[in-house]
C-alpha atoms as a PDB file:
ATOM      1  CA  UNK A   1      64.644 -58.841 179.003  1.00  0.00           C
ATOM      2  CA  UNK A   2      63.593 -62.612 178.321  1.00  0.00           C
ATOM      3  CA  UNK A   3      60.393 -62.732 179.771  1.00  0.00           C
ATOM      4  CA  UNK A   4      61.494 -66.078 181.685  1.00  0.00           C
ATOM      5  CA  UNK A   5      64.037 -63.503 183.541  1.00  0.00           C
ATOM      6  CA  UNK A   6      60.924 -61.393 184.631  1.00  0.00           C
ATOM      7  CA  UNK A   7      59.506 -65.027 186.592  1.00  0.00           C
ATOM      8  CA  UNK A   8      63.346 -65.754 187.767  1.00  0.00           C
ATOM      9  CA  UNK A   9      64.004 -62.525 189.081  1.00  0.00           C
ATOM     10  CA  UNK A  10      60.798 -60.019 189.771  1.00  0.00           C
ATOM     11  CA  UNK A  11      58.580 -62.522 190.891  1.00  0.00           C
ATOM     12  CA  UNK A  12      56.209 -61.406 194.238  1.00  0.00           C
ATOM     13  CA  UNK A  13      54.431 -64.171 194.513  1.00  0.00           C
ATOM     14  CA  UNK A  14      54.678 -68.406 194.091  1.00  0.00           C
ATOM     15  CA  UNK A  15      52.474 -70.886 194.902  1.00  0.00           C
ATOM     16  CA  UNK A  16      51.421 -74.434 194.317  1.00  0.00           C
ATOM     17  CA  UNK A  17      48.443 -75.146 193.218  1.00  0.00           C
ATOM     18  CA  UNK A  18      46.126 -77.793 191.232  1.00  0.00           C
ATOM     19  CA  UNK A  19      46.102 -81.562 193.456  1.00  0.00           C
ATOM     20  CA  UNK A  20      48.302 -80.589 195.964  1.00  0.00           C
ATOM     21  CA  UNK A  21      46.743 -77.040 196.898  1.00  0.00           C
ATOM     22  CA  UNK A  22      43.283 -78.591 197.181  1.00  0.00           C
ATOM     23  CA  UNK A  23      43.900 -81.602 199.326  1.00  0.00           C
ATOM     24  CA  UNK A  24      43.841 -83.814 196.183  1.00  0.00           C
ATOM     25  CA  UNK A  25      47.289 -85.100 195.844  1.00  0.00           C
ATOM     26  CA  UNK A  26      48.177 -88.711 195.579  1.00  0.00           C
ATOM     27  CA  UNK A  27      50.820 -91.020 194.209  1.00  0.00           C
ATOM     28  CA  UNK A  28      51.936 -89.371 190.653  1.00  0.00           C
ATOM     29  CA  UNK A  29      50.602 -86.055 191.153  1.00  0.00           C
ATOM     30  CA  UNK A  30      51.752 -83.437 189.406  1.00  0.00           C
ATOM     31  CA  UNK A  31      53.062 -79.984 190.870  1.00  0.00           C
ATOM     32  CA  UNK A  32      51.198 -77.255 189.125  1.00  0.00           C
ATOM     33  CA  UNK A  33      53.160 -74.141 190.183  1.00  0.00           C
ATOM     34  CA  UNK A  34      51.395 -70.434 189.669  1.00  0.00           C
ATOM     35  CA  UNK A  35      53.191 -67.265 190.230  1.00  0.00           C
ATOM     36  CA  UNK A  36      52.915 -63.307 190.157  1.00  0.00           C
ATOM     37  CA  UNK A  37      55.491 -61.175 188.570  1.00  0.00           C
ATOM     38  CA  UNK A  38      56.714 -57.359 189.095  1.00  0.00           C
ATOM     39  CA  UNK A  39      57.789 -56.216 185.757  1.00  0.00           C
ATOM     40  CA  UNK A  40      59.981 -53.105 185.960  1.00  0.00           C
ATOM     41  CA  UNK A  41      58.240 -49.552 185.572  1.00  0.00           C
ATOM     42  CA  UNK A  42      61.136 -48.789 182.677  1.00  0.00           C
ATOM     43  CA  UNK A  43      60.020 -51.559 180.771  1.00  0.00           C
ATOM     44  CA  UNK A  44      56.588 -49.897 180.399  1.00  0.00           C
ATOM     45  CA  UNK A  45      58.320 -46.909 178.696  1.00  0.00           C
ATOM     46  CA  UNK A  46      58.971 -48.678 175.573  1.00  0.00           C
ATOM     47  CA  UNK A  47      56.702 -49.398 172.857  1.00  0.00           C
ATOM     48  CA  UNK A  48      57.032 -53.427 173.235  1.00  0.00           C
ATOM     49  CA  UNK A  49      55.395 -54.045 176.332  1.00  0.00           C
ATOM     50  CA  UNK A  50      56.501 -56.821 178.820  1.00  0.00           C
ATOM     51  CA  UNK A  51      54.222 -60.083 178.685  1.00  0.00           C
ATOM     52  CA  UNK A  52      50.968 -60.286 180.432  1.00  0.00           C
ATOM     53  CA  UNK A  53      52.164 -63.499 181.027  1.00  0.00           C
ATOM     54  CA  UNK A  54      54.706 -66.291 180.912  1.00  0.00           C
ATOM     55  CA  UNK A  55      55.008 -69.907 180.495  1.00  0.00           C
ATOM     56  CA  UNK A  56      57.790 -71.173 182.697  1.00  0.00           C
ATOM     57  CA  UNK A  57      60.177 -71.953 182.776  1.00  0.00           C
ATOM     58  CA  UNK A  58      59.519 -75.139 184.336  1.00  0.00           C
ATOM     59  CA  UNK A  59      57.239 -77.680 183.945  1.00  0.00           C
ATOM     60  CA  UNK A  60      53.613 -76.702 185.064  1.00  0.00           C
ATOM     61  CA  UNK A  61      54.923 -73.515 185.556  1.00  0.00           C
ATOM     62  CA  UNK A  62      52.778 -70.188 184.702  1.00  0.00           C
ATOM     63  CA  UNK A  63      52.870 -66.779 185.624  1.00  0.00           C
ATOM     64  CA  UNK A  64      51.456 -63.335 185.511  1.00  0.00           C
ATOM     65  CA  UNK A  65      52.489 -59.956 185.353  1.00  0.00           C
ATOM     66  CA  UNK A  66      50.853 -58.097 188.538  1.00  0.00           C
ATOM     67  CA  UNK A  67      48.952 -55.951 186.508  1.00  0.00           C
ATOM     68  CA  UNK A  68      46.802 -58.750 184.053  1.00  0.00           C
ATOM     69  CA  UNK A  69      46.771 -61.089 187.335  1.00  0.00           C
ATOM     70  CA  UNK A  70      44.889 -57.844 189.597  1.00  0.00           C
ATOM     71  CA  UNK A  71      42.334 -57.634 186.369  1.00  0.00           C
ATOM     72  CA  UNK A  72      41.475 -61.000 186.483  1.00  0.00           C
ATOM     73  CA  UNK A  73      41.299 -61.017 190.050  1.00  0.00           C
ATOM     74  CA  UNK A  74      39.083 -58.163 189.575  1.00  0.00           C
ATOM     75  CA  UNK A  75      36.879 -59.616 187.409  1.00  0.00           C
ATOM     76  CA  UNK A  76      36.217 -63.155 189.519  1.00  0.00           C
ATOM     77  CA  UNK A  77      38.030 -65.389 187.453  1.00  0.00           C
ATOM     78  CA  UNK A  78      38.023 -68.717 189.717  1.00  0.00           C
ATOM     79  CA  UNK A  79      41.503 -70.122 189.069  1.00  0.00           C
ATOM     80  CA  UNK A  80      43.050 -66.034 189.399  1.00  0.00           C
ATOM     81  CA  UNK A  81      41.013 -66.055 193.039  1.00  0.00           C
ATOM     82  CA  UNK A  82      41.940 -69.762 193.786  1.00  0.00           C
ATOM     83  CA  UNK A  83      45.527 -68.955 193.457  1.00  0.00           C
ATOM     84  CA  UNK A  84      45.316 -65.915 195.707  1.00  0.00           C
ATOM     85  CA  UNK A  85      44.548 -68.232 198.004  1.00  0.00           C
ATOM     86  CA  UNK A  86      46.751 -71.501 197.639  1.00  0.00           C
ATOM     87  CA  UNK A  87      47.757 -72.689 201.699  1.00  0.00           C
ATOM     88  CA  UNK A  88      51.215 -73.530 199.525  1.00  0.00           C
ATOM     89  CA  UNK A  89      53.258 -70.774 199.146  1.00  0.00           C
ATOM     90  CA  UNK A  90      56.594 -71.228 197.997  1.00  0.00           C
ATOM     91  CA  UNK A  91      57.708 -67.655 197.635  1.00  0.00           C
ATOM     92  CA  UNK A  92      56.415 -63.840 199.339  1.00  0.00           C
ATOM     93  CA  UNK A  93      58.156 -60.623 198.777  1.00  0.00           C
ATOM     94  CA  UNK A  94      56.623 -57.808 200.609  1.00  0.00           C
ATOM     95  CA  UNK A  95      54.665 -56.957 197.291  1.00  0.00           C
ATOM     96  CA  UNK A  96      53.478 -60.306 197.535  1.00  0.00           C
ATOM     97  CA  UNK A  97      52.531 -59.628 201.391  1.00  0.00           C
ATOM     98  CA  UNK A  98      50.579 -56.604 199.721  1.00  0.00           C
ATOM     99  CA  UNK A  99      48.870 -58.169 197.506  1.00  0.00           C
ATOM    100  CA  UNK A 100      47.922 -61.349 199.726  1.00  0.00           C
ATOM    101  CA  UNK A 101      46.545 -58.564 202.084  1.00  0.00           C
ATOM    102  CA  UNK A 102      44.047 -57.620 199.375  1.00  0.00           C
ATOM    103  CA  UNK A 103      42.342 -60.801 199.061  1.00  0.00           C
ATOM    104  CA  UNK A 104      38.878 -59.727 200.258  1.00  0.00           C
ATOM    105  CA  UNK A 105      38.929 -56.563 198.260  1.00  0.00           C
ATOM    106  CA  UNK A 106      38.908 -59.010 194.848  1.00  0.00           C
ATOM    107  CA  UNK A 107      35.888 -60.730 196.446  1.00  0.00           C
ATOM    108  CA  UNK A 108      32.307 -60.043 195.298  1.00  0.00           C
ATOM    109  CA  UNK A 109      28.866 -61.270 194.304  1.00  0.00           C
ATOM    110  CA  UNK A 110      30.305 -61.512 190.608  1.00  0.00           C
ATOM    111  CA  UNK A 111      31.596 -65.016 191.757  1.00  0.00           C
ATOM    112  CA  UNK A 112      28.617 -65.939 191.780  1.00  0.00           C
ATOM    113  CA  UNK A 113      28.477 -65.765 187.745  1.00  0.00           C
ATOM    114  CA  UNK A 114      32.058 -66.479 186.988  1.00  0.00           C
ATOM    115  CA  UNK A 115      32.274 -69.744 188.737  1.00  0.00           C
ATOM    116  CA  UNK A 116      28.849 -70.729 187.452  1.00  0.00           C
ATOM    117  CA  UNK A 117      30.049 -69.928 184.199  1.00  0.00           C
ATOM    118  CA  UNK A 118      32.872 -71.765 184.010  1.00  0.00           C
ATOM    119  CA  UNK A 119      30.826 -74.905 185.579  1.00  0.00           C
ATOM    120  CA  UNK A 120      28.530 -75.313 183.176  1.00  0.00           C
ATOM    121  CA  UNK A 121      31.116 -75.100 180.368  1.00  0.00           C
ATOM    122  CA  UNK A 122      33.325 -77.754 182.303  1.00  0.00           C
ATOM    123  CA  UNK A 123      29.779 -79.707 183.153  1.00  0.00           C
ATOM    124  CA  UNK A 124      29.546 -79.826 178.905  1.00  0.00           C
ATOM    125  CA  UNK A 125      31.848 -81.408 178.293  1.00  0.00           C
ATOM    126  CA  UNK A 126      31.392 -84.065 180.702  1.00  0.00           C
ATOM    127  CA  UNK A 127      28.154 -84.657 179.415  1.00  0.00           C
ATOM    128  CA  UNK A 128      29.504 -84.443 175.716  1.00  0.00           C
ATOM    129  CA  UNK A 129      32.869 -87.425 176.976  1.00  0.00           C
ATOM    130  CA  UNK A 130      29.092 -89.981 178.701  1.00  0.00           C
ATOM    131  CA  UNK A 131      27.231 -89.371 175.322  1.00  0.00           C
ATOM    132  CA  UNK A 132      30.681 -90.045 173.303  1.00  0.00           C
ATOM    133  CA  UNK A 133      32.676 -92.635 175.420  1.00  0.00           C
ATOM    134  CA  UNK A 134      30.015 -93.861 177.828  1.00  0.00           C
ATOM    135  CA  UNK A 135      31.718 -92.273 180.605  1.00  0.00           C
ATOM    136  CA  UNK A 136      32.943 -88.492 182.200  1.00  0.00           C
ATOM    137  CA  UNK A 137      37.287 -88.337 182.404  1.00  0.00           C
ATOM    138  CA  UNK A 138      36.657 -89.085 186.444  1.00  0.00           C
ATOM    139  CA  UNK A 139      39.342 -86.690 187.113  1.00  0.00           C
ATOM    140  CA  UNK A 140      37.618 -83.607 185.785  1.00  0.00           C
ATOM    141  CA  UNK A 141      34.541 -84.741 187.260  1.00  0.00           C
ATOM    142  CA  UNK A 142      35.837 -85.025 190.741  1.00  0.00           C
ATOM    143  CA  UNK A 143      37.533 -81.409 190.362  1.00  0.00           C
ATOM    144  CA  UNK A 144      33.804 -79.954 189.258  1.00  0.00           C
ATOM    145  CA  UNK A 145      32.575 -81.302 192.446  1.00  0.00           C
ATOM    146  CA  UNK A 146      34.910 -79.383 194.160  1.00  0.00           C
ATOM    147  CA  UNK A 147      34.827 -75.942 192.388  1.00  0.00           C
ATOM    148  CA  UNK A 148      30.758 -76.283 192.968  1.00  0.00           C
ATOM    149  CA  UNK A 149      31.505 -76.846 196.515  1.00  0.00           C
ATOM    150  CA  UNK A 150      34.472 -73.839 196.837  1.00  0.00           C
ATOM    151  CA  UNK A 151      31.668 -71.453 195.147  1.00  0.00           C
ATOM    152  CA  UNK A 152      28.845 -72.870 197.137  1.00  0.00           C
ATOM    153  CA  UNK A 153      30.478 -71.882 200.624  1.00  0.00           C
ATOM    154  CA  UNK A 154      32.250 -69.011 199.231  1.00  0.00           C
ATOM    155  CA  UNK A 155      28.392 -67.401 198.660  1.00  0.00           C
ATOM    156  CA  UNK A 156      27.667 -68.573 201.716  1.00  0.00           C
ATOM    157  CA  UNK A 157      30.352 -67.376 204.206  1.00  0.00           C
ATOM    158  CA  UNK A 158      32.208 -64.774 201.864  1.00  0.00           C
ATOM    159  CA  UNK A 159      34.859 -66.940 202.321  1.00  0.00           C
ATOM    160  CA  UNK A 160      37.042 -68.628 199.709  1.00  0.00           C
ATOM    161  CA  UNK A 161      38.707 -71.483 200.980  1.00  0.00           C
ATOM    162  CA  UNK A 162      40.183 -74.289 198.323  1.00  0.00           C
ATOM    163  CA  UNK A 163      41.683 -77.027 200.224  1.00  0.00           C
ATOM    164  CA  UNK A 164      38.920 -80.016 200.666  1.00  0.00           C
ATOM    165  CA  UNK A 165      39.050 -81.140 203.769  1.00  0.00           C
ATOM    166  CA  UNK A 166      37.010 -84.077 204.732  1.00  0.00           C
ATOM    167  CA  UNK A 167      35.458 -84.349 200.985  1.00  0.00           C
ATOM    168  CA  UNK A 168      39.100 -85.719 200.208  1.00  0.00           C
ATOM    169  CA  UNK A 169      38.161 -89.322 199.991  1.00  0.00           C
ATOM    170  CA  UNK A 170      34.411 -88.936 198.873  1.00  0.00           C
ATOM    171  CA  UNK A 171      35.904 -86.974 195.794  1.00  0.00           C
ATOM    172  CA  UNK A 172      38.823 -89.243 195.524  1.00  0.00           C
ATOM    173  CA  UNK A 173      36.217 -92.186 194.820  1.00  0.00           C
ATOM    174  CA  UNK A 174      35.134 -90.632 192.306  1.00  0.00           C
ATOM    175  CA  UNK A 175      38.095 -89.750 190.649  1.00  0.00           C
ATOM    176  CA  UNK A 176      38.498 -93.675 190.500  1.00  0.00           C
ATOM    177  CA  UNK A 177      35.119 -93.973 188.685  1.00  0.00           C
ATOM    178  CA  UNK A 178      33.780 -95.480 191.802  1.00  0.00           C
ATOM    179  CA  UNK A 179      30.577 -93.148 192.009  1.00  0.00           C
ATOM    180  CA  UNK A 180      27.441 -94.106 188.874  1.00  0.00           C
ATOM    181  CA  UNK A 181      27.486 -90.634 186.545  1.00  0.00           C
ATOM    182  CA  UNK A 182      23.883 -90.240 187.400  1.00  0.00           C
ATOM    183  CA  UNK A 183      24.821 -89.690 191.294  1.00  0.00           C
ATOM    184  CA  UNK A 184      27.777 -87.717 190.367  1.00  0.00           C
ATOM    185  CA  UNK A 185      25.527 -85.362 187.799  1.00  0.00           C
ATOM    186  CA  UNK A 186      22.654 -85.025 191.017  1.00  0.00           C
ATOM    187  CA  UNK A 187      25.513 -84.110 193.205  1.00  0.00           C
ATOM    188  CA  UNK A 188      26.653 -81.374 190.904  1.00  0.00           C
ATOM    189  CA  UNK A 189      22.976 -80.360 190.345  1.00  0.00           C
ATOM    190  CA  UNK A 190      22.604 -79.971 193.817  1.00  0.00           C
ATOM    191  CA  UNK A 191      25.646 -77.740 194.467  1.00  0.00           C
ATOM    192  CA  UNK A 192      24.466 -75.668 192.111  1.00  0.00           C
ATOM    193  CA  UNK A 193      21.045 -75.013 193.380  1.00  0.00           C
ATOM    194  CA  UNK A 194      22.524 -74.300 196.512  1.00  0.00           C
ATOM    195  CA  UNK A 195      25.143 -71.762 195.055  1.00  0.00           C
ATOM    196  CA  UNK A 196      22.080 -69.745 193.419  1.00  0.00           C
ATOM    197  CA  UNK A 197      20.323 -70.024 196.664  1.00  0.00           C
ATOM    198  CA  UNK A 198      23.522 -68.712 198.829  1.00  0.00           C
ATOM    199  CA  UNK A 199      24.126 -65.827 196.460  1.00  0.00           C
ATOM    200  CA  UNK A 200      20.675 -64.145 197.419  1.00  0.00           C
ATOM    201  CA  UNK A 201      21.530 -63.569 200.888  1.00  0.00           C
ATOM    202  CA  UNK A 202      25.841 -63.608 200.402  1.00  0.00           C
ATOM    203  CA  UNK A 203      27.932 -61.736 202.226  1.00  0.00           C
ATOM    204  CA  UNK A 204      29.814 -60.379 199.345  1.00  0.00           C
ATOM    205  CA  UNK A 205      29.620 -56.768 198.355  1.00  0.00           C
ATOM    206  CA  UNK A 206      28.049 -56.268 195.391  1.00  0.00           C
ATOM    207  CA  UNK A 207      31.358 -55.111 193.715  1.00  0.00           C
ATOM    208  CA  UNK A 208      35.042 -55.562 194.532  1.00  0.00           C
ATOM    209  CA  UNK A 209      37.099 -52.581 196.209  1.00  0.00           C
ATOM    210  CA  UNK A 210      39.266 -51.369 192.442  1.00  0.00           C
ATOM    211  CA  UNK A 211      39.886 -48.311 193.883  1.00  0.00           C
ATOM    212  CA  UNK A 212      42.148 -50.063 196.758  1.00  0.00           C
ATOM    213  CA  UNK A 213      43.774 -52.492 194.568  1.00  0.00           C
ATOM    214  CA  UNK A 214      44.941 -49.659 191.728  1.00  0.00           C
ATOM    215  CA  UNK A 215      45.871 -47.821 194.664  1.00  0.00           C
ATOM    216  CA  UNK A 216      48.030 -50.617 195.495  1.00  0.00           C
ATOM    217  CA  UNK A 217      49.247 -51.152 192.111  1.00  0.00           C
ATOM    218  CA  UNK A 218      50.308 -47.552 191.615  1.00  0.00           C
ATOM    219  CA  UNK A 219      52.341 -47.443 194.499  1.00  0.00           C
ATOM    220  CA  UNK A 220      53.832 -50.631 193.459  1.00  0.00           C
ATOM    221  CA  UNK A 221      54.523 -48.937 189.985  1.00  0.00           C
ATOM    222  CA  UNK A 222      56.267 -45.830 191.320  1.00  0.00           C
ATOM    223  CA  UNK A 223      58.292 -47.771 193.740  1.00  0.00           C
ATOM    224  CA  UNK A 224      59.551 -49.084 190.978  1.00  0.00           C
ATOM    225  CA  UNK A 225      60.377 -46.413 188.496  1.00  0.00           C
ATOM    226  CA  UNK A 226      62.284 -45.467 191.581  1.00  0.00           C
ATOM    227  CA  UNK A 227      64.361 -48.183 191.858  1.00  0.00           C
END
């Protein structure tokens, strides 16, 4: 099976994400689509595996198969757990209902190290583009603010929620370059602080539920096989 037939025809789950997904869309925007897709139990059986993943097959399109997308769920990985939770959902199979269902179970208090993780490495290269160019790319800039922000509150209320609300236009300014880097770099600084300071007293369980999400996925394996 092409693996762009495993997106076309066993996918559970589509969304929208990037821009658009966080409240962040203007004129131009791209459409950054994410998916989740079922391969068939038979295709397990054989010694070459079906992708972990798939690019496409359209533009900004990416997907992964259910298994790979629960591990990295599992594990915190911010964009996996962003997508999980994208208000634009363009398709939902009752799998997909399933595994929407188990969005708190892939929350825990290791967000609080993944997203910082992935921060500072994003927060590098900022710094490496001012010392370089003179300036950040405003764009990725704007976008750190926000993933601070998302991991901030989700500490804080054990609550992941992406879209920006009324940040919109304070982030949008500086997207156009509008904000000095030194402001921008305090703001980030801040959010950060305020992450660490959230994840003493979070909400989150220490650890995420795997024992209800392989549960899941081993009923959604059998299922299959007996298709």
């Amino acid at each position: 099976m092409h693996p762009h037939d495993l997106v076309r025809d066993h996918t559970v789950y589509a969304c929208v994400m990037g821009s658009r997904a966080f409240g962040l869309a203007t004129e131009g925007s791209d459409t950054d689509r994410r998916g989740v897709y079922l391969a068939p139990t038979p295709l397990f059986w054989r010694f070459d595996k079906p992708p972990t993943h798939v690019d496409g097959p359209a533009d900004e399109q990416f997907s992964w198969e259910l298994e790979r997308f629960c591990e990295l769920a599992l594990r915190a990985n911010p964009n996996i757990l962003e997508c999980l939770h994208s208000p634009l959902i363009e398709k939902l199979t009752p799998t997909g209902e399933e595994l929407l269902a188990l969005r708190g179970a892939f929350l825990s208090r290791r967000a609080h190290e993944t997203f910082a993780r992935y921060a500072a490495g994003q927060h590098k290269k900022l710094e490496a583009d001012v010392r370089v160019h003179g300036a950040p790319r405003w764009k990725h800039a704007m976008h750190l603010l926000r993933l601070l922000t998302s991991s901030r509150d989700l500490l804080r209320t054990g609550a992941l929620r992406i879209d920006v609300g009324e940040e919109r236009e304070a982030l949008l300014a500086v997207k156009r370059g509008e904000v000095p880097w030194p402001e921008v770099d305090r703001r980030m600084a801040r959010l950060t602080e305020e992450a660490d300071a959230a994840a003493d007293r979070t909400p989150l369980p220490a650890e995420p539920d795997r024992p209800r999400v392989e549960d899941f996925l081993f009923r959604t394996r059998r299922a299959s096989a007996a298709a």
